[in-house]
PDB file of N, CA and C in Angstrom:
ATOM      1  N   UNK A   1       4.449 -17.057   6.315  1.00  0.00           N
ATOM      2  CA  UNK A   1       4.295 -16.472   5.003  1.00  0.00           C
ATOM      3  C   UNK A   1       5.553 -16.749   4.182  1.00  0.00           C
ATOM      4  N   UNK A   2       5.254 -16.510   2.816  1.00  0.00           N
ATOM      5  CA  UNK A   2       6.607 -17.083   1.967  1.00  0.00           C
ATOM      6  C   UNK A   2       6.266 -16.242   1.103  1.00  0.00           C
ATOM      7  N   UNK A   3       7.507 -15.861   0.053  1.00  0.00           N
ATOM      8  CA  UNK A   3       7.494 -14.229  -1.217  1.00  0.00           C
ATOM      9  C   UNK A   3       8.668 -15.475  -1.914  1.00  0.00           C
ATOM     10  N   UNK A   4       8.040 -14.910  -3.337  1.00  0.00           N
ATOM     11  CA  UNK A   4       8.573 -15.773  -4.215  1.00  0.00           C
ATOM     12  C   UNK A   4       9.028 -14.186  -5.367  1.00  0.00           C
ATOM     13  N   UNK A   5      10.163 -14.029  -6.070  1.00  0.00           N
ATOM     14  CA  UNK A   5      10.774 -13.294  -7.132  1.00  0.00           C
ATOM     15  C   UNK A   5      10.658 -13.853  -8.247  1.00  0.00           C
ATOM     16  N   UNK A   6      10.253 -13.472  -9.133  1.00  0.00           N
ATOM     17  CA  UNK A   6      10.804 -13.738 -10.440  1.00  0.00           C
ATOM     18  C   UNK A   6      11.197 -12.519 -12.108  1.00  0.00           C
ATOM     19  N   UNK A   7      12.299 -12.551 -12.385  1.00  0.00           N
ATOM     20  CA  UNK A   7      12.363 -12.080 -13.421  1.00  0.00           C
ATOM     21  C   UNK A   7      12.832 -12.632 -14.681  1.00  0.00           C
ATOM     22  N   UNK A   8      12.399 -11.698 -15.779  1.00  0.00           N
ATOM     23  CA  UNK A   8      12.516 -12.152 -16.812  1.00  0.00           C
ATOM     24  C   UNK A   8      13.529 -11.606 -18.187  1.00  0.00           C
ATOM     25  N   UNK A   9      14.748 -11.905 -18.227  1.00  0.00           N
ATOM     26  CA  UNK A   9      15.506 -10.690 -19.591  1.00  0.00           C
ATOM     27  C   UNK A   9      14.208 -11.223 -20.440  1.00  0.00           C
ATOM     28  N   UNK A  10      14.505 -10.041 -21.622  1.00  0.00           N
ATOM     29  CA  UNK A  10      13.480 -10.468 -22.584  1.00  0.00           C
ATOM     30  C   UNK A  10      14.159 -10.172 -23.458  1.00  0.00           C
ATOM     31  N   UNK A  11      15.658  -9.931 -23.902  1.00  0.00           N
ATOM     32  CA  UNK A  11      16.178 -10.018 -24.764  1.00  0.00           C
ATOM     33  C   UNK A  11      16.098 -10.828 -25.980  1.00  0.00           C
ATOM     34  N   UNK A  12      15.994 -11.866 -25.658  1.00  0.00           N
ATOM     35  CA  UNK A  12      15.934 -13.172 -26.561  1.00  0.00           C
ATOM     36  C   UNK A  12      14.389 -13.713 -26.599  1.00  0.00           C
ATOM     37  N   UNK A  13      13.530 -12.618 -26.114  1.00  0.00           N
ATOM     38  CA  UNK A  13      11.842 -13.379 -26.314  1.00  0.00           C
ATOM     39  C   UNK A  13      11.570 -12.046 -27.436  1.00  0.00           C
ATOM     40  N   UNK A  14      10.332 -12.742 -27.856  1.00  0.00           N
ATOM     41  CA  UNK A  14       9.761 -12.143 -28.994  1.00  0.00           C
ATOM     42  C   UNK A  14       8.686 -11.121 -28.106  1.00  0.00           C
ATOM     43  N   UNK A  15       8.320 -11.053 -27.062  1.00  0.00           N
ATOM     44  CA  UNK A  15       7.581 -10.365 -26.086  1.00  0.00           C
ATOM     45  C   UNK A  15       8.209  -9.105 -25.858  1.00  0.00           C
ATOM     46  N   UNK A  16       7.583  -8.065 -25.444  1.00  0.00           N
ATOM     47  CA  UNK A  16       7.821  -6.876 -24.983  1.00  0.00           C
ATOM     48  C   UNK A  16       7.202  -6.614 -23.629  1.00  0.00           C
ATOM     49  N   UNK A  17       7.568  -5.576 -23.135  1.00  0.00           N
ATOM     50  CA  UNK A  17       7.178  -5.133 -22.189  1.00  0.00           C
ATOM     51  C   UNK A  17       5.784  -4.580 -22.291  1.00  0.00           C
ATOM     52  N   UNK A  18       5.508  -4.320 -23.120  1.00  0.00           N
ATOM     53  CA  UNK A  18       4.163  -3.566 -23.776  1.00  0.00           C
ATOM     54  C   UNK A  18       3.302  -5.315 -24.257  1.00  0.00           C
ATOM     55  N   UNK A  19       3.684  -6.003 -24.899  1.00  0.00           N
ATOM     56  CA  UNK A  19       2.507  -6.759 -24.973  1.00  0.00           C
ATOM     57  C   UNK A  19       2.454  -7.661 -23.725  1.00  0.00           C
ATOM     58  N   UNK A  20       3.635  -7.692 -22.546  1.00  0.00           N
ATOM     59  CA  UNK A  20       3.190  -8.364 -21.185  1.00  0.00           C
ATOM     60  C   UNK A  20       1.748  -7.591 -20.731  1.00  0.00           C
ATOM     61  N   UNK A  21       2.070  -6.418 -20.778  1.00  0.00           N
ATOM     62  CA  UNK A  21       0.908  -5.231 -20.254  1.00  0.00           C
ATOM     63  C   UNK A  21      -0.481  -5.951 -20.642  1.00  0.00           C
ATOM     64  N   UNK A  22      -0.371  -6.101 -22.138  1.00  0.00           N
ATOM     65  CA  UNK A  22      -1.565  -6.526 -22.849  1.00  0.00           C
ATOM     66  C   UNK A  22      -2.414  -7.562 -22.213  1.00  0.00           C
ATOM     67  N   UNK A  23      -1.727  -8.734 -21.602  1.00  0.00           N
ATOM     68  CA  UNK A  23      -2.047 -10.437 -21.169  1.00  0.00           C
ATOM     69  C   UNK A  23      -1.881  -9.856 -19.728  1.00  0.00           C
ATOM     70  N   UNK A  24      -1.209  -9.020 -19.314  1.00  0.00           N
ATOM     71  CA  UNK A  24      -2.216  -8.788 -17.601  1.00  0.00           C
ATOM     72  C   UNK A  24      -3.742  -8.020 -17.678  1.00  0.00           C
ATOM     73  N   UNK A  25      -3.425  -7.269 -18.374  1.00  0.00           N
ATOM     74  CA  UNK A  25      -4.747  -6.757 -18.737  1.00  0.00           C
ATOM     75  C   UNK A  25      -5.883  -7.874 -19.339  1.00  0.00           C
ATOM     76  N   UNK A  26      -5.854  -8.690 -20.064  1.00  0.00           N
ATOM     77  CA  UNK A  26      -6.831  -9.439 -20.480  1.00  0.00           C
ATOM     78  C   UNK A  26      -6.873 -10.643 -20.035  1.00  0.00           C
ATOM     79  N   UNK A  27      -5.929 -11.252 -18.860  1.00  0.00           N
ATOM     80  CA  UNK A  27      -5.909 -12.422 -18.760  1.00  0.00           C
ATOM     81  C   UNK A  27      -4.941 -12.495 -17.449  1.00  0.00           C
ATOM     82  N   UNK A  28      -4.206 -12.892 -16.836  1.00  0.00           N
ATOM     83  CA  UNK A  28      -3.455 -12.731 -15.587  1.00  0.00           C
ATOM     84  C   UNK A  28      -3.989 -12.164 -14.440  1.00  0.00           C
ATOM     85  N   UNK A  29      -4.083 -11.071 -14.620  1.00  0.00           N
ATOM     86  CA  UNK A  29      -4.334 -10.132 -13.312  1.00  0.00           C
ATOM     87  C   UNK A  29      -5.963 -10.986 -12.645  1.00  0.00           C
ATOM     88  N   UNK A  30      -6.681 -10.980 -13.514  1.00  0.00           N
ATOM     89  CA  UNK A  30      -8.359 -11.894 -13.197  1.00  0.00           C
ATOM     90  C   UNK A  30      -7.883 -13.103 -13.011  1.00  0.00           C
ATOM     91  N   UNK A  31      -6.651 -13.896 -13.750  1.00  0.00           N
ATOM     92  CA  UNK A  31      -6.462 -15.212 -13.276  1.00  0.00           C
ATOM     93  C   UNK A  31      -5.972 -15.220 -11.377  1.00  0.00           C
ATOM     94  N   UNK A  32      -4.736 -14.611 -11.658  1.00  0.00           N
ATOM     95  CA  UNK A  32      -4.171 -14.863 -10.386  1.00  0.00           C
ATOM     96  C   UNK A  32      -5.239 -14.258  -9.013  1.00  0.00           C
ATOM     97  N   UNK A  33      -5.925 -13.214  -9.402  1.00  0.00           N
ATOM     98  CA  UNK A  33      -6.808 -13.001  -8.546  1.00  0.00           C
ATOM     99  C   UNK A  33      -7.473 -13.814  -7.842  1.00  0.00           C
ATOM    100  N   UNK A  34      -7.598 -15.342  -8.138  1.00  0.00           N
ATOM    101  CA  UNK A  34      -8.544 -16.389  -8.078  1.00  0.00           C
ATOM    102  C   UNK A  34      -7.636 -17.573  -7.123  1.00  0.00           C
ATOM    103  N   UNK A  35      -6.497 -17.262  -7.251  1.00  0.00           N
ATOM    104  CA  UNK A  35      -5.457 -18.178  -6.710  1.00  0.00           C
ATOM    105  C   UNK A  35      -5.504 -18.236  -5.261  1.00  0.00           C
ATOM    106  N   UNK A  36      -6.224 -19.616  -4.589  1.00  0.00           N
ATOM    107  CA  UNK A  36      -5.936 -20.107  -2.997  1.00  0.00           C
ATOM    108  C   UNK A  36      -4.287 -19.424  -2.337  1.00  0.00           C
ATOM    109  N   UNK A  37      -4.731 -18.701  -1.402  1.00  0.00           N
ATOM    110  CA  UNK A  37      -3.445 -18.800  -0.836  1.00  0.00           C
ATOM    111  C   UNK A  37      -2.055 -17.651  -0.818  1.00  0.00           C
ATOM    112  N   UNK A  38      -2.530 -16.978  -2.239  1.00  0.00           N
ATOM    113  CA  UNK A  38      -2.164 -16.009  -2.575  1.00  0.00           C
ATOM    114  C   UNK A  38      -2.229 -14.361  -1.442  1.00  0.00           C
ATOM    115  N   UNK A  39      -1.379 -14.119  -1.746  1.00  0.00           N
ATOM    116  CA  UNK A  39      -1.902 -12.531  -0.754  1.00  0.00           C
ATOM    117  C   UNK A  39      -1.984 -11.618  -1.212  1.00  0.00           C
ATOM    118  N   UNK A  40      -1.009 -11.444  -2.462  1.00  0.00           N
ATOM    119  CA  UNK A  40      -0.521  -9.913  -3.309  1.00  0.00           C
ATOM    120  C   UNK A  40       0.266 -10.890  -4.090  1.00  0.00           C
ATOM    121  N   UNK A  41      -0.154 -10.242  -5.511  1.00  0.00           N
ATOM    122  CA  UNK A  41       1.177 -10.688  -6.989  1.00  0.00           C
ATOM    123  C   UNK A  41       1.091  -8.657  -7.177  1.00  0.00           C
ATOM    124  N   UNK A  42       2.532  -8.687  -7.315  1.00  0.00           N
ATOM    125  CA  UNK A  42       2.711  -7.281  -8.189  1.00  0.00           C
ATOM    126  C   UNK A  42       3.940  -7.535  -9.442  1.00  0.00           C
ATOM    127  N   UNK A  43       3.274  -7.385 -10.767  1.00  0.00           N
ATOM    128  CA  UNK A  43       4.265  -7.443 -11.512  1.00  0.00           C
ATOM    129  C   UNK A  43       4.859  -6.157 -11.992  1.00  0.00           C
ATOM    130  N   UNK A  44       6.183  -6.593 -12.293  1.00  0.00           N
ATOM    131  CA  UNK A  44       6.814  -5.162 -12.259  1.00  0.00           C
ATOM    132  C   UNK A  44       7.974  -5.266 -13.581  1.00  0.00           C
ATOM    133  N   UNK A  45       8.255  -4.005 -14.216  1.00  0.00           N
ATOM    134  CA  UNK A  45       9.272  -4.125 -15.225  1.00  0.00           C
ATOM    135  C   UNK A  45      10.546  -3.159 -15.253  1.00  0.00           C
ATOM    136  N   UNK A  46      11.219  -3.676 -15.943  1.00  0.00           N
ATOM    137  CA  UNK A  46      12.466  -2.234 -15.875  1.00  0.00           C
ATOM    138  C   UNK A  46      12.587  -1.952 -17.509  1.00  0.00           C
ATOM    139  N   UNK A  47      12.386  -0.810 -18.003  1.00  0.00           N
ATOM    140  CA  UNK A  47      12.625  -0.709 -19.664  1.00  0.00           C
ATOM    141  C   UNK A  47      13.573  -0.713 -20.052  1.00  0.00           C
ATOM    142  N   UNK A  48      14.718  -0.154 -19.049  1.00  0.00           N
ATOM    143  CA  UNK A  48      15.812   0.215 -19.539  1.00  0.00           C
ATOM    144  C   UNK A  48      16.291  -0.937 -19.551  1.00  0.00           C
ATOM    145  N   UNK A  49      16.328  -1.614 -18.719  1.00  0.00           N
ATOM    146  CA  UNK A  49      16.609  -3.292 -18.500  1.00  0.00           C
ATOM    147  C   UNK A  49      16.331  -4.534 -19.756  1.00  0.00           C
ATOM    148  N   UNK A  50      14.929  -4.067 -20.017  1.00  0.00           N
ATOM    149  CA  UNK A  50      14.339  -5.304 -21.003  1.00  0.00           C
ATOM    150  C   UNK A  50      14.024  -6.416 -20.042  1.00  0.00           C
ATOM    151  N   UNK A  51      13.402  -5.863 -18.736  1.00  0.00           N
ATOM    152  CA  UNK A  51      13.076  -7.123 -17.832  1.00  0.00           C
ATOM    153  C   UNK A  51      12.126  -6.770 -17.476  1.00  0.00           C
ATOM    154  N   UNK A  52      11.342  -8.358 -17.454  1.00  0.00           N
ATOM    155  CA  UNK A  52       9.699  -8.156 -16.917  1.00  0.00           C
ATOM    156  C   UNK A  52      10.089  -9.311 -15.451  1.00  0.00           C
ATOM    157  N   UNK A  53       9.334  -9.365 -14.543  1.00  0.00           N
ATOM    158  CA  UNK A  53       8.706  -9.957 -13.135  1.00  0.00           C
ATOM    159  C   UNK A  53       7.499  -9.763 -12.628  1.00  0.00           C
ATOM    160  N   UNK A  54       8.078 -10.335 -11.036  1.00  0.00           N
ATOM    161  CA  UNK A  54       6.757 -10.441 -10.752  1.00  0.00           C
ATOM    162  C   UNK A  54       7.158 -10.997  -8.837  1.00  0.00           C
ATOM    163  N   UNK A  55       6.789  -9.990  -7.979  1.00  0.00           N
ATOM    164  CA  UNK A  55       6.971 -10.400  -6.274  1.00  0.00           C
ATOM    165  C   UNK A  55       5.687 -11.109  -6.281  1.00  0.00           C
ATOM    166  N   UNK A  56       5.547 -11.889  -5.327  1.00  0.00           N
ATOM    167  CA  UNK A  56       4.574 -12.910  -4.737  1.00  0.00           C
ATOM    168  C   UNK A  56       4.532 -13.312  -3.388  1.00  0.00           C
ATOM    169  N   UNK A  57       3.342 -12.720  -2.398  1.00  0.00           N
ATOM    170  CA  UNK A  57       3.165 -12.555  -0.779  1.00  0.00           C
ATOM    171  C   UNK A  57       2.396 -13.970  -1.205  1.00  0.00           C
ATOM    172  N   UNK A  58       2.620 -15.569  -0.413  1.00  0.00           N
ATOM    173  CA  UNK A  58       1.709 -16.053  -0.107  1.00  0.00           C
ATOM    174  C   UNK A  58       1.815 -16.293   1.194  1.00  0.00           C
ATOM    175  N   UNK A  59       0.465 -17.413   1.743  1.00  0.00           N
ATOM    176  CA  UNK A  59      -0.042 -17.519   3.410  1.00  0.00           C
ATOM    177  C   UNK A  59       0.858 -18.745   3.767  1.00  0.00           C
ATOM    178  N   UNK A  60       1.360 -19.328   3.120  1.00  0.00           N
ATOM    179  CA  UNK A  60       2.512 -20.489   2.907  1.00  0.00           C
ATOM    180  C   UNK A  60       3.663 -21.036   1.937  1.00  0.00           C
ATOM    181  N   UNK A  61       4.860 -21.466   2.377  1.00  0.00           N
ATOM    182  CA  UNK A  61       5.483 -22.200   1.330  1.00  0.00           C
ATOM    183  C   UNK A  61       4.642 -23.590   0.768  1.00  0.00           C
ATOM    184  N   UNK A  62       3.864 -24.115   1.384  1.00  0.00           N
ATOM    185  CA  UNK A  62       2.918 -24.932   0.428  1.00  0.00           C
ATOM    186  C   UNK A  62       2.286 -24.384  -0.956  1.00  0.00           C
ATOM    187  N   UNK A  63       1.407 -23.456   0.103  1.00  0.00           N
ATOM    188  CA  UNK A  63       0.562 -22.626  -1.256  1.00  0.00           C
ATOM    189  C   UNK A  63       1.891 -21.661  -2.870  1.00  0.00           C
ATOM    190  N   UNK A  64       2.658 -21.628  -1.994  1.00  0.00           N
ATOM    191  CA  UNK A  64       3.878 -21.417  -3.170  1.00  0.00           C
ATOM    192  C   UNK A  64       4.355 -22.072  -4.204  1.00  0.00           C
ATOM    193  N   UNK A  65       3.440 -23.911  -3.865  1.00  0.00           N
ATOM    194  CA  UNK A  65       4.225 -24.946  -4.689  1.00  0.00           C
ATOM    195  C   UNK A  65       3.150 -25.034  -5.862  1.00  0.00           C
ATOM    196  N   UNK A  66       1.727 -24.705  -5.953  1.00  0.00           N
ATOM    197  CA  UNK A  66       0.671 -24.737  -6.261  1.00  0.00           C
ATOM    198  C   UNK A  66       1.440 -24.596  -7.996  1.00  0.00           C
ATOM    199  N   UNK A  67       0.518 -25.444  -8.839  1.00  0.00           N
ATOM    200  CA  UNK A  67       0.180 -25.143 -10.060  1.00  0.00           C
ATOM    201  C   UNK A  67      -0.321 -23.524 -10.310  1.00  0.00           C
ATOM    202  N   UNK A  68      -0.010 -22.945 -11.154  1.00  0.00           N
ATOM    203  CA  UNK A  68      -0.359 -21.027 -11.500  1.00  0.00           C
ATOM    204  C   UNK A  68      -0.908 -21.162 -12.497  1.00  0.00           C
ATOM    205  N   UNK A  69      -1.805 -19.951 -12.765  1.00  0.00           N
ATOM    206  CA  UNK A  69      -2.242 -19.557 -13.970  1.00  0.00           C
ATOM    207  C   UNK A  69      -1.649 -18.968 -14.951  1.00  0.00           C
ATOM    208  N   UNK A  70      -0.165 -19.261 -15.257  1.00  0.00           N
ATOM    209  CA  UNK A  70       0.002 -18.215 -15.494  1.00  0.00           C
ATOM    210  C   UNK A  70       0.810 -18.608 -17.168  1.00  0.00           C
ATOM    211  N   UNK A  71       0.628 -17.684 -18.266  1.00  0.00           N
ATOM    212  CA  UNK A  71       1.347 -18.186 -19.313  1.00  0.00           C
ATOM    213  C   UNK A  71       2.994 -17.748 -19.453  1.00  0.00           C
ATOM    214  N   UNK A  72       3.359 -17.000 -18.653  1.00  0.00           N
ATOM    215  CA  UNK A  72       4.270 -16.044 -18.633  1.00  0.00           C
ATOM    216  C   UNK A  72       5.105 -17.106 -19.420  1.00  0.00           C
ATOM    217  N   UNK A  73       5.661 -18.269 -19.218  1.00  0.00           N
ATOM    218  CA  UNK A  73       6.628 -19.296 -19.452  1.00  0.00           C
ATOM    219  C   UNK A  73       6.557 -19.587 -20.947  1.00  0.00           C
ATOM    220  N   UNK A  74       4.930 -20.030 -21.197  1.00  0.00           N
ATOM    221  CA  UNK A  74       4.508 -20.040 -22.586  1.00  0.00           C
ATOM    222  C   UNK A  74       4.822 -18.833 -23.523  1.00  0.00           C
ATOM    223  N   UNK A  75       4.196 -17.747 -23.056  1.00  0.00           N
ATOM    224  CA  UNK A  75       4.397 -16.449 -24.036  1.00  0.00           C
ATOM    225  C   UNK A  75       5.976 -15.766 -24.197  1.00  0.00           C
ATOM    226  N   UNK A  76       7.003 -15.883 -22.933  1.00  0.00           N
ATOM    227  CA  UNK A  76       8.309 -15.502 -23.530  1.00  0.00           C
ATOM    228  C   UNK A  76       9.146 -16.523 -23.794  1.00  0.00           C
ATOM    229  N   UNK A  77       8.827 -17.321 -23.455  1.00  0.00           N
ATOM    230  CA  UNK A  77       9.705 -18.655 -24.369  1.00  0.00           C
ATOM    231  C   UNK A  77      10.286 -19.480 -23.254  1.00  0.00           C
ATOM    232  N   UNK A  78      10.963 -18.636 -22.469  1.00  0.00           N
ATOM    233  CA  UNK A  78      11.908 -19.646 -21.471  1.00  0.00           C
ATOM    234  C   UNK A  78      11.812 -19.271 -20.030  1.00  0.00           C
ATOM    235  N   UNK A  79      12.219 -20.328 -19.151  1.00  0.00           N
ATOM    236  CA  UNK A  79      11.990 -20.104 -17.721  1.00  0.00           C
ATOM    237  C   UNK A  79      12.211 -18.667 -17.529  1.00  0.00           C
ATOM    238  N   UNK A  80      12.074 -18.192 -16.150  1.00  0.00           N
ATOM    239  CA  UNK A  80      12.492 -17.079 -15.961  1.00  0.00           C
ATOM    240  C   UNK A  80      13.892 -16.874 -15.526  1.00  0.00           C
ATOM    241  N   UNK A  81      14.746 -16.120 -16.011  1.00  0.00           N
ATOM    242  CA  UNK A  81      15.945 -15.275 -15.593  1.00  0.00           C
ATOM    243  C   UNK A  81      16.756 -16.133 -14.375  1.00  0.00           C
ATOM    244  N   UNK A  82      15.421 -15.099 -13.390  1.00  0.00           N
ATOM    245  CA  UNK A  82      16.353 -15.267 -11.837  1.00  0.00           C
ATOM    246  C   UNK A  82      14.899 -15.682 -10.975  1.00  0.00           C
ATOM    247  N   UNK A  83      14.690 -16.519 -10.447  1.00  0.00           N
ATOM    248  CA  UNK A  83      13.516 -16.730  -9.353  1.00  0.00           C
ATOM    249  C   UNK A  83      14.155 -17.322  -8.170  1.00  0.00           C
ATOM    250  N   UNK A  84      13.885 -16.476  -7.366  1.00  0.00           N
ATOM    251  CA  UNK A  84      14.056 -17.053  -5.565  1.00  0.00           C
ATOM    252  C   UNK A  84      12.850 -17.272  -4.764  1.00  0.00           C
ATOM    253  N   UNK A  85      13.219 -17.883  -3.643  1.00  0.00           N
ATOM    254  CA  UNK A  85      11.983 -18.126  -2.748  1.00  0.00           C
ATOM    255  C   UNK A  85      12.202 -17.516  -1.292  1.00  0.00           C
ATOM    256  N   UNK A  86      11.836 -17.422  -0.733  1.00  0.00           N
ATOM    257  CA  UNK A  86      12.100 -16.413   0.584  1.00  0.00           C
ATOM    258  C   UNK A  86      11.188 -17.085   1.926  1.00  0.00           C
ATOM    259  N   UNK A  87      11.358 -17.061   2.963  1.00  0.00           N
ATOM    260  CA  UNK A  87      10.858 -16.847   4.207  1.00  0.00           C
ATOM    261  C   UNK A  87      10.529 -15.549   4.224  1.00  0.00           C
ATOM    262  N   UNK A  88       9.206 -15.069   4.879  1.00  0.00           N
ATOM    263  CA  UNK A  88       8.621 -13.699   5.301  1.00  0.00           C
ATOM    264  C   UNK A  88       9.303 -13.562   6.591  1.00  0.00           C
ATOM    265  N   UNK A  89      10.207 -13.012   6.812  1.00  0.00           N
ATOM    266  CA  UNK A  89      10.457 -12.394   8.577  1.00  0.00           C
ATOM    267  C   UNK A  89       9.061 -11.265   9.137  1.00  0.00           C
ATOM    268  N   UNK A  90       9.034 -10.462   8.320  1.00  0.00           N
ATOM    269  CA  UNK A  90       7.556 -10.133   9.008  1.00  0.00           C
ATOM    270  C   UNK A  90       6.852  -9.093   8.137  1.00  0.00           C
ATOM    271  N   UNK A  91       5.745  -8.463   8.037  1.00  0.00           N
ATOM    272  CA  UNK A  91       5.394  -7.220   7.309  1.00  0.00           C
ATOM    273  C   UNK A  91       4.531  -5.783   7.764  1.00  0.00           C
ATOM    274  N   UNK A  92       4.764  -4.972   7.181  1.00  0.00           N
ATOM    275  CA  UNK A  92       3.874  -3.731   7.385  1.00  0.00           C
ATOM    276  C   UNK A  92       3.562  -2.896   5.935  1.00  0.00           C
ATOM    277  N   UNK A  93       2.400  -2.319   6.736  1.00  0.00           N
ATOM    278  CA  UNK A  93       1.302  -1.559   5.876  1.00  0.00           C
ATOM    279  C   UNK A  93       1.681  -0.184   6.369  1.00  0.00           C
ATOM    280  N   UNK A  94       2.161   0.846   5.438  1.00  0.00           N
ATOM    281  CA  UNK A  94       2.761   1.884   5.600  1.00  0.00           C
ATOM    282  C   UNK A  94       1.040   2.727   5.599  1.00  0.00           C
ATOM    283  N   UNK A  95       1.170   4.154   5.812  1.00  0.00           N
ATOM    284  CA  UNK A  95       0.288   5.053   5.824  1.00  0.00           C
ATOM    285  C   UNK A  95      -0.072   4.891   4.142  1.00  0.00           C
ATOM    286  N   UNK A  96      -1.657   5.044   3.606  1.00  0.00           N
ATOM    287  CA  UNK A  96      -1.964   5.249   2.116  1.00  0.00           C
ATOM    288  C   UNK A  96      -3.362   5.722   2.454  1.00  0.00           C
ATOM    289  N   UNK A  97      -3.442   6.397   0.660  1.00  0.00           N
ATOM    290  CA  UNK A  97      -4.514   7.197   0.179  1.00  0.00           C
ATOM    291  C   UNK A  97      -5.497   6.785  -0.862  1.00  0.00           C
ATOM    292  N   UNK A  98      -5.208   5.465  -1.261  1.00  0.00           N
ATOM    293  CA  UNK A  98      -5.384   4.775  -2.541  1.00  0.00           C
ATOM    294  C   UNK A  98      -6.077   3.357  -1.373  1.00  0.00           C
ATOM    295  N   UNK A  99      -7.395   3.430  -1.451  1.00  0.00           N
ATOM    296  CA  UNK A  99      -8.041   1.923  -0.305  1.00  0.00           C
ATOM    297  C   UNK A  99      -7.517   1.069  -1.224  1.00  0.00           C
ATOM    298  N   UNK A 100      -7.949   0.712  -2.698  1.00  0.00           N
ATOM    299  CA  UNK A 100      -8.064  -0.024  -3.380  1.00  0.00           C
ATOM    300  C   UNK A 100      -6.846  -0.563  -4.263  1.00  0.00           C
ATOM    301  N   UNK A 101      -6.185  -1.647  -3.580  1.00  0.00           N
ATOM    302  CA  UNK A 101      -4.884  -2.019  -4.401  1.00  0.00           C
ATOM    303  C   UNK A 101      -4.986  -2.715  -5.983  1.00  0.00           C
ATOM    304  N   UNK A 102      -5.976  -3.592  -5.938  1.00  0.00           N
ATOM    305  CA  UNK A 102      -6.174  -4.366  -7.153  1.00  0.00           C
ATOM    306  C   UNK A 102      -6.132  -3.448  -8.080  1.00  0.00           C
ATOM    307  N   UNK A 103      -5.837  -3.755  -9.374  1.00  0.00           N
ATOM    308  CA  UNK A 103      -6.174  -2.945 -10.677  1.00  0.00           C
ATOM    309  C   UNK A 103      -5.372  -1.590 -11.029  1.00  0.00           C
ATOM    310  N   UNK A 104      -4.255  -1.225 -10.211  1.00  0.00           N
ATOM    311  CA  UNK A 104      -3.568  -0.305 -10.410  1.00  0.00           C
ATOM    312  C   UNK A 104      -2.039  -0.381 -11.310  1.00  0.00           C
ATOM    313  N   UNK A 105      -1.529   0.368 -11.823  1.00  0.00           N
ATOM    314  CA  UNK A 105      -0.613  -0.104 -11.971  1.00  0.00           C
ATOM    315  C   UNK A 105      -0.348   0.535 -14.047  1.00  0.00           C
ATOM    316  N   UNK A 106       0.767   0.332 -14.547  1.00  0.00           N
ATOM    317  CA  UNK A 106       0.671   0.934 -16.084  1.00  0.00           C
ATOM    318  C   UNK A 106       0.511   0.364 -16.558  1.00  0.00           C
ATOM    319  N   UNK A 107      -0.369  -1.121 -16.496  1.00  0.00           N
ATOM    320  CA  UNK A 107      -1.051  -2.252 -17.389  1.00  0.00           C
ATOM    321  C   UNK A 107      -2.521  -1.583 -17.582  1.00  0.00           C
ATOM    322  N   UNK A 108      -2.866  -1.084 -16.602  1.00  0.00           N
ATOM    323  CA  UNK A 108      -4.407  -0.598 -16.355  1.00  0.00           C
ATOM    324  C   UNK A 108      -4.196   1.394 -15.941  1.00  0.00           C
ATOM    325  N   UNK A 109      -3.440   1.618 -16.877  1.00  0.00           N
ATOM    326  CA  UNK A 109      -3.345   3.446 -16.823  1.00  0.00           C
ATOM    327  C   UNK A 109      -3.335   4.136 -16.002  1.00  0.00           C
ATOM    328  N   UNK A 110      -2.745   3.206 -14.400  1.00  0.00           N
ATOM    329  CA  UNK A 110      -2.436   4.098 -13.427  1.00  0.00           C
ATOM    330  C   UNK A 110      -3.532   3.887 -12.485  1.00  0.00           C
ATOM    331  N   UNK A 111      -4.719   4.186 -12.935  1.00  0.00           N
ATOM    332  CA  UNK A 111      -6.111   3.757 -12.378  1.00  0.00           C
ATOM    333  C   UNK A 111      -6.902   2.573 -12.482  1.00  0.00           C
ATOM    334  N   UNK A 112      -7.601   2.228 -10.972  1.00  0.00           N
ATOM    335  CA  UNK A 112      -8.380   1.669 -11.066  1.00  0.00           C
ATOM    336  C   UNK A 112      -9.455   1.477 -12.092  1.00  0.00           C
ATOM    337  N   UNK A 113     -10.274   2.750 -11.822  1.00  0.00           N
ATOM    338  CA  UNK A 113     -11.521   3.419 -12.209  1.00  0.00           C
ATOM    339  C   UNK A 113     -11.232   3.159 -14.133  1.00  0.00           C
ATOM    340  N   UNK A 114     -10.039   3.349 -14.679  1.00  0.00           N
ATOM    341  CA  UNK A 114     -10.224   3.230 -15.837  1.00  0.00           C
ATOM    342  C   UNK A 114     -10.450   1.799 -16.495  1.00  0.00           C
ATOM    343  N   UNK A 115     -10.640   0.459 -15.696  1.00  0.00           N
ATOM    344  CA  UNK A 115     -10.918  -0.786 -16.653  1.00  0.00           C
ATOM    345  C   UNK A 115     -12.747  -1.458 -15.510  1.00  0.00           C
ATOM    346  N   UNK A 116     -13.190  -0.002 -14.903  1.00  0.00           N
ATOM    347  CA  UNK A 116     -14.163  -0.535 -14.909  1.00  0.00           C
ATOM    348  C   UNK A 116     -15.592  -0.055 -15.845  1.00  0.00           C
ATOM    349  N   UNK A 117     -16.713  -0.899 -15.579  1.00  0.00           N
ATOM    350  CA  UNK A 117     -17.296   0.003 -16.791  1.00  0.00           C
ATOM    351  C   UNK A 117     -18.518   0.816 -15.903  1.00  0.00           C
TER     352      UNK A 117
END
């Protein structure tokens, strides 16, 4: 397995943290969903920061090299920040109450249940 980092200052992009929200919600989250190879994308932000990212579980450093869906590059202007690549030494699944990981998160109001119809 291989985990890939990336963040983003957004100081100098015309993007916010609030309209990233917007393009996972309408576009990202359904893209990357679709991605060979993939295991888990969680994107994540800091406000106080002015930084947006994004961790990435895949089943290989191959599948890591893959073309993405993703506009992130397009919509804030410039590469990202800081991106590393990692070896997985190993993982675990802690105790949870929540089956359903997809769709959670403050792009989609915390809940699943709220972007289905």
């Amino acid at each position: 397995m291989h985990a890939v980092i990336v963040w983003w200052d957004l100081s100098a992009s015309g993007q916010t943290i609030e309209s990233l929200r917007t393009y996972l919600r309408e576009e990202s989250v359904s893209a990357f969903s679709e991605v060979p190879g993939l295991r888990f994308k969680m994107w994540v932000s800091d406000s106080e920061a002015n930084r947006w990212g994004a961790v990435l579980l895949w089943e290989s450093k191959e599948a890591a090299q893959q073309p993405l869906p993703s506009r992130a590059l397009e919509l804030i202007g410039y590469p990202a920040t800081v991106a590393h690549s990692f070896d997985v030494e190993a993982t675990a699944e802690g105790r949870y109450e929540t089956q359903q990981l997809a769709l959670l998160g403050l792009a989609f109001d915390g809940t699943a249940e709220a972007v289905r119809p």
